[in-house]
N, C-alpha and C. Protein backbone atom coordinates (compact mmCIF):
# COMPACT_ATOMS: atom_id res chain seq x y z
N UNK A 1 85.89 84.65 84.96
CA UNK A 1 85.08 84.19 86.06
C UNK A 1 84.14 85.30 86.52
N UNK A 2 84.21 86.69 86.34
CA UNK A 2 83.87 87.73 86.64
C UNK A 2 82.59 87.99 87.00
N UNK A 3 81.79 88.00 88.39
CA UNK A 3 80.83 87.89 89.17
C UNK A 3 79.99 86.73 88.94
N UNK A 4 80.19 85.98 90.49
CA UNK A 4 79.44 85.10 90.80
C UNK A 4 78.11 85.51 91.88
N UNK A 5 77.22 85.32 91.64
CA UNK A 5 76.50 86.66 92.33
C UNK A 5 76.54 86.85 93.78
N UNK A 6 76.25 86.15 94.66
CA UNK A 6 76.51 86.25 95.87
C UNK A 6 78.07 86.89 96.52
N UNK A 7 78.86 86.19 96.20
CA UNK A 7 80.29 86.62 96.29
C UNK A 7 80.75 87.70 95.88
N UNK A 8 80.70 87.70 94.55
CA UNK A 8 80.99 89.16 93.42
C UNK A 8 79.91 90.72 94.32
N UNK A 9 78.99 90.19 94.37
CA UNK A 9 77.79 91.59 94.96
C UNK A 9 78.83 92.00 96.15
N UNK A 10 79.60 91.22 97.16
CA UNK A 10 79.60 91.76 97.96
C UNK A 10 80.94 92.56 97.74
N UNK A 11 81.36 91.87 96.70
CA UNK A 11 82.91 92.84 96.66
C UNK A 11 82.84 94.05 95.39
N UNK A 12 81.58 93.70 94.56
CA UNK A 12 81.60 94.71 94.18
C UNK A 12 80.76 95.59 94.70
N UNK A 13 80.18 95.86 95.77
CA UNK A 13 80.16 97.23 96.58
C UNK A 13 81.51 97.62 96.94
N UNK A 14 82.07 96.58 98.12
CA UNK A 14 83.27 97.12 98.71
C UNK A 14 84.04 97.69 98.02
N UNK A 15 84.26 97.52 96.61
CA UNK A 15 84.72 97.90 95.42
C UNK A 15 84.27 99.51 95.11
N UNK A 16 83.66 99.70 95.07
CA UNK A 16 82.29 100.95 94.90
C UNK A 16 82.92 101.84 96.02
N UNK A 17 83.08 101.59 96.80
CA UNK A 17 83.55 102.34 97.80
C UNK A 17 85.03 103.09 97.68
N UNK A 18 85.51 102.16 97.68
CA UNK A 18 87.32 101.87 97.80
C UNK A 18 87.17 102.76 96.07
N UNK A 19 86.41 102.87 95.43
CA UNK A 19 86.30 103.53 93.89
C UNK A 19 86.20 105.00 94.32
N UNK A 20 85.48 105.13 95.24
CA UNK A 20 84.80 106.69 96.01
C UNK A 20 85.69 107.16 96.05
N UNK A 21 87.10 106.33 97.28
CA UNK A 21 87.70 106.77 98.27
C UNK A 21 89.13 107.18 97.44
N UNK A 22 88.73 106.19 96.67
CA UNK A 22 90.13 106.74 95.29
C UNK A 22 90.06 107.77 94.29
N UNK A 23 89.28 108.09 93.93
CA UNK A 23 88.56 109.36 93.14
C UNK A 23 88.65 110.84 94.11
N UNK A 24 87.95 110.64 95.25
CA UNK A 24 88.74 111.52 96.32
C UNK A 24 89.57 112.08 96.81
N UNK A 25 90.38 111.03 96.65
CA UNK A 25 92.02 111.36 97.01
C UNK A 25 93.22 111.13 95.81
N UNK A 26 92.04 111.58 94.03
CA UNK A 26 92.64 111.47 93.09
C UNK A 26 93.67 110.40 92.67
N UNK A 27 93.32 109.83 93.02
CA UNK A 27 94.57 107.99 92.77
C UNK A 27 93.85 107.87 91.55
N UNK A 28 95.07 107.55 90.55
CA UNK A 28 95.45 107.08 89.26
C UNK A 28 94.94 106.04 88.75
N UNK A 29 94.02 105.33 89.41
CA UNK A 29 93.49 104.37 88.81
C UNK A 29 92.13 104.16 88.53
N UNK A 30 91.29 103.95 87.48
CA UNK A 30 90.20 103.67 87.25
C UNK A 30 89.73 102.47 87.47
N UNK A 31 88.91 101.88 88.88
CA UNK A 31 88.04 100.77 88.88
C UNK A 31 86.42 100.68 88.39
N UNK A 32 86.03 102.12 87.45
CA UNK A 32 84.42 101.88 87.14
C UNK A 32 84.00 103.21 88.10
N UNK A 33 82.55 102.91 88.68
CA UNK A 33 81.80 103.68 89.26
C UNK A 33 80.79 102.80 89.91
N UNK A 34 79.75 102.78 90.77
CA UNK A 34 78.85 102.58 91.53
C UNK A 34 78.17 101.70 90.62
N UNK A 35 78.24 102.41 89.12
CA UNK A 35 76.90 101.43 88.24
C UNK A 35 77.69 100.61 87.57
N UNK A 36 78.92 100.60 87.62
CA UNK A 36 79.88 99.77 86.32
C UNK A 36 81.24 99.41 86.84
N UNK A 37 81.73 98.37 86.91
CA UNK A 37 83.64 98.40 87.16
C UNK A 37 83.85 98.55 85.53
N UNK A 38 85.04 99.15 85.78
CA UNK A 38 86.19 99.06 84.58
C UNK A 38 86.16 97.78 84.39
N UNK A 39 87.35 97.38 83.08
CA UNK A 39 88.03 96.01 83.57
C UNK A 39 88.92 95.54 84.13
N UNK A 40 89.50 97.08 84.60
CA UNK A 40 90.44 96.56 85.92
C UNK A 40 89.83 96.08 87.13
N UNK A 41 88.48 96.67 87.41
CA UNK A 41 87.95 96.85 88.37
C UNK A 41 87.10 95.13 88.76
N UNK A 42 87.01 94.58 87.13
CA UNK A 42 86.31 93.38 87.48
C UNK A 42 86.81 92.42 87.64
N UNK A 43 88.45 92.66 87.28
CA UNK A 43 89.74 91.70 87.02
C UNK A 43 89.75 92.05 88.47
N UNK A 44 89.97 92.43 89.56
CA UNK A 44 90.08 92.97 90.79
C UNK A 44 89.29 92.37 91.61
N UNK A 45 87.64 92.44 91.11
CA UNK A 45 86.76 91.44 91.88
C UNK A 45 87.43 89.64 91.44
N UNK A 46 87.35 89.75 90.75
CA UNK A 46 87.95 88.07 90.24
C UNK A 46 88.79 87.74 91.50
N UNK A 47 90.48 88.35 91.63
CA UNK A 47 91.27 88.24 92.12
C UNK A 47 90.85 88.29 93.94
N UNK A 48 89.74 88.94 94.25
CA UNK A 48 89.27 88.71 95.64
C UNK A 48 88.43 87.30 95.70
N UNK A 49 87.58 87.14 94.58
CA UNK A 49 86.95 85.86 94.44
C UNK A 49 87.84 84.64 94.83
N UNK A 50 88.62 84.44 94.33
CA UNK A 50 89.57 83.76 94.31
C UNK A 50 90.48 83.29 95.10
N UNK A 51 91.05 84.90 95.66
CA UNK A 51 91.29 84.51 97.46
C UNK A 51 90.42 84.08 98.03
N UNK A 52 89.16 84.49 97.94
CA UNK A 52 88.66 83.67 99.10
C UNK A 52 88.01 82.11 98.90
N UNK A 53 88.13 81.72 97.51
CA UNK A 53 88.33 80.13 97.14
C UNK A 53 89.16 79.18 97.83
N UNK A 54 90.45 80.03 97.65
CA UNK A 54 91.62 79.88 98.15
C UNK A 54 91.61 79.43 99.99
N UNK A 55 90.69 80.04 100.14
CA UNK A 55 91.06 79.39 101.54
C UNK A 55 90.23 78.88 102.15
N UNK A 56 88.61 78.43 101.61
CA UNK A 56 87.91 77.96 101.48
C UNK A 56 87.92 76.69 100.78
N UNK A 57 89.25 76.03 100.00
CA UNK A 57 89.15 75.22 99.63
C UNK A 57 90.95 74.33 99.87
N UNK A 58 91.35 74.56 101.12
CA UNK A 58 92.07 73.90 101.91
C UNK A 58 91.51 72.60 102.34
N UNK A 59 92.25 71.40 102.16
CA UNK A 59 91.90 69.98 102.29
C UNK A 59 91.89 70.53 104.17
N UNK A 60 91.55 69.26 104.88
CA UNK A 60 91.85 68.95 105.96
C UNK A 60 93.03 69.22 106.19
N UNK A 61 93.26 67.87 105.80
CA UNK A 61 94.50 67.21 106.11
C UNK A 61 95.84 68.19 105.95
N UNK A 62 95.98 68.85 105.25
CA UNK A 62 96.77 70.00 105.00
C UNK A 62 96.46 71.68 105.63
N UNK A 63 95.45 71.65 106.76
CA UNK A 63 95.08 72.99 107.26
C UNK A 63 95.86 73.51 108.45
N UNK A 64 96.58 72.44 108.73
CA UNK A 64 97.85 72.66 109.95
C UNK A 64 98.48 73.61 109.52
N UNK A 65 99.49 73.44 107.99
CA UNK A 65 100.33 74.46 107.61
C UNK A 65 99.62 75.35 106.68
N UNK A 66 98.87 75.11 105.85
CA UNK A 66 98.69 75.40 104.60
C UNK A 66 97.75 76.90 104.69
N UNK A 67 98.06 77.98 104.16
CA UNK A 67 97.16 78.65 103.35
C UNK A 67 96.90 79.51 102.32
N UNK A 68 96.26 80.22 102.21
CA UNK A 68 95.99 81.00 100.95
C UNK A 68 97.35 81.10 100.17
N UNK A 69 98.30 81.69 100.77
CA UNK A 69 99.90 81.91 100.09
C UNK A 69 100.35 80.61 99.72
N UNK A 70 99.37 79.44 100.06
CA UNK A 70 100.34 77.75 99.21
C UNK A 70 99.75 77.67 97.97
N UNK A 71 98.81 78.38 97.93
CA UNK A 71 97.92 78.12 96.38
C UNK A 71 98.22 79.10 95.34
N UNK A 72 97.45 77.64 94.48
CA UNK A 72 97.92 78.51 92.78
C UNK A 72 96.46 78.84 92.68
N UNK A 73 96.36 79.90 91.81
CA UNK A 73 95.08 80.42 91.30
C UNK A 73 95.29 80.88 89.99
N UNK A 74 95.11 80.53 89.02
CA UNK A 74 94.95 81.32 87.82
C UNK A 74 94.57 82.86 87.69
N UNK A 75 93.46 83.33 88.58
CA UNK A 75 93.28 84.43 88.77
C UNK A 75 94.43 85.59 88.94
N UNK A 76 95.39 85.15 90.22
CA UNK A 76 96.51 85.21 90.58
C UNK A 76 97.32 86.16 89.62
N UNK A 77 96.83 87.18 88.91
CA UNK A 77 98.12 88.00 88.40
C UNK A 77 98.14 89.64 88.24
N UNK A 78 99.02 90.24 87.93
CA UNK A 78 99.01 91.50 88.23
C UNK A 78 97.99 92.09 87.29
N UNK A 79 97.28 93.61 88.05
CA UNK A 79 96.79 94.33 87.13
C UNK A 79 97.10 94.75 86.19
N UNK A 80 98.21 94.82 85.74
CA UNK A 80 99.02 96.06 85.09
C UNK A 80 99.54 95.12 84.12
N UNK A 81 100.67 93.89 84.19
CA UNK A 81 101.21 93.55 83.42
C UNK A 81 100.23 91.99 83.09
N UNK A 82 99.84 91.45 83.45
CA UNK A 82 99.18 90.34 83.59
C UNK A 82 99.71 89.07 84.22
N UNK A 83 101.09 89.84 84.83
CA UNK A 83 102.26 88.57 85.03
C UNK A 83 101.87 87.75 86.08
N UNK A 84 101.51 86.17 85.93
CA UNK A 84 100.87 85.18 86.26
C UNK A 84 101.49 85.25 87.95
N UNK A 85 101.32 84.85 89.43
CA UNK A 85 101.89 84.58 90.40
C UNK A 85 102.30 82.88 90.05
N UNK A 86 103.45 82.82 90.60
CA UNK A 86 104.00 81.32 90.98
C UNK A 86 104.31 80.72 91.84
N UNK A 87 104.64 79.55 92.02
CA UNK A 87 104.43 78.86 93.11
C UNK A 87 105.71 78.98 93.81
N UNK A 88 106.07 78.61 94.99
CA UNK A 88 106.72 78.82 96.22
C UNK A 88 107.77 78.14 95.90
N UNK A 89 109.24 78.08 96.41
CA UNK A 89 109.42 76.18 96.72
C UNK A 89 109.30 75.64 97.58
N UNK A 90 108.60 75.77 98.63
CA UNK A 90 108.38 75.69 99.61
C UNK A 90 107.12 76.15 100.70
N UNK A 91 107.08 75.65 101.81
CA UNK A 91 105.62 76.26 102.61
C UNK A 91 105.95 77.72 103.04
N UNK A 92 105.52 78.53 102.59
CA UNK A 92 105.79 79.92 102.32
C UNK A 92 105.92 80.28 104.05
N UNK A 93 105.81 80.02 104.75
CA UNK A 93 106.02 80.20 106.02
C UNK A 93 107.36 79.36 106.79
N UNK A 94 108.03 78.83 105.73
CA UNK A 94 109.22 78.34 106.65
C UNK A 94 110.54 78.42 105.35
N UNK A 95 110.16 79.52 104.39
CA UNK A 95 110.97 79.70 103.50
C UNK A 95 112.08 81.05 104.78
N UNK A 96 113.34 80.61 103.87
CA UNK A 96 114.21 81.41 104.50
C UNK A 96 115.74 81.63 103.27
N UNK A 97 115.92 82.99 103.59
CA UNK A 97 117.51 82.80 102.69
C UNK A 97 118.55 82.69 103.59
N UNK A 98 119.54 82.18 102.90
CA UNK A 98 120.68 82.30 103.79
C UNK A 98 121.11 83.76 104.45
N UNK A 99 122.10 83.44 105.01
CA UNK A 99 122.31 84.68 105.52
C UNK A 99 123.27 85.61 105.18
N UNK A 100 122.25 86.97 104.75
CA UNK A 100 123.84 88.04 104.13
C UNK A 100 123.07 87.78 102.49
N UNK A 101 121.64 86.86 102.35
CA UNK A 101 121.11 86.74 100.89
C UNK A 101 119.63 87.86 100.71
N UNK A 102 119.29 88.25 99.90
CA UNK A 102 118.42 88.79 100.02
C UNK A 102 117.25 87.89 99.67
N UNK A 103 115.90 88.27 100.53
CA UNK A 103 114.99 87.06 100.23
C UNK A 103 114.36 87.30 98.98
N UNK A 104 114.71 85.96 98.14
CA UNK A 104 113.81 86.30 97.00
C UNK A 104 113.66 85.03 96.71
N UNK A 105 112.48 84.53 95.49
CA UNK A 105 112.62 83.41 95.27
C UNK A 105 113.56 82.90 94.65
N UNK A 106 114.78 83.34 94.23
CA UNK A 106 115.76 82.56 93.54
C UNK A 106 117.07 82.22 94.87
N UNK A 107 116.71 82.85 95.79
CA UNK A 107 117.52 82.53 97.20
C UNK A 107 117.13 81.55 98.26
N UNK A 108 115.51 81.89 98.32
CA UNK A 108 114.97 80.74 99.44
C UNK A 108 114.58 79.51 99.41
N UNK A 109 114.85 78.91 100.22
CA UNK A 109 114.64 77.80 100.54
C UNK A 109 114.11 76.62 101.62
């Protein structure tokens, strides 16, 4: 999906920056430079794209409970390993484990 221009421009500055501020303070990761993202860096813009699809594209009818954390996105996965995010079982805001369980998704409910 990797830059849509309006959207993408604005995060890849913010990107550009947060690239500065990491190079600065020597953090381990390469997102590109001012003239170029990596492909972590564009996999990164994607994944902001996306959030903000995400909540921009909430029905009505479902905006009472629902947000960004109810959706699936393909985008949705880690830098590092590529491991996809999945879905909830539940409205991520009224998930709970029992008690004395640790919260995870194989506990809540």
């Amino acid at each position: 999906m990797y830059f849509t221009l309006d959207l993408s421009l604005h995060f890849f500055e913010t990107l550009t920056i947060h690239y500065r501020d990491m190079q600065d303070a020597k953090y381990p990761v390469d997102l590109g430079n001012w003239k170029k993202l990596s492909p972590l860096g564009e996999k990164l813009v994607d994944i902001n794209i996306a959030a903000g699809e995400c909540r921009s594209s909430i029905e009505e009818e479902n905006s009472e409970w629902k947000t960004f954390r109810d959706m699936e996105q393909k985008e949705f996965a880690s830098l590092y390993t590529g491991t996809k995010s999945c879905a909830l079982p539940g409205h991520w805001i009224q998930l709970k484990a029992e008690d004395g369980e640790p919260t995870k998704i194989s506990t809540v409910k």
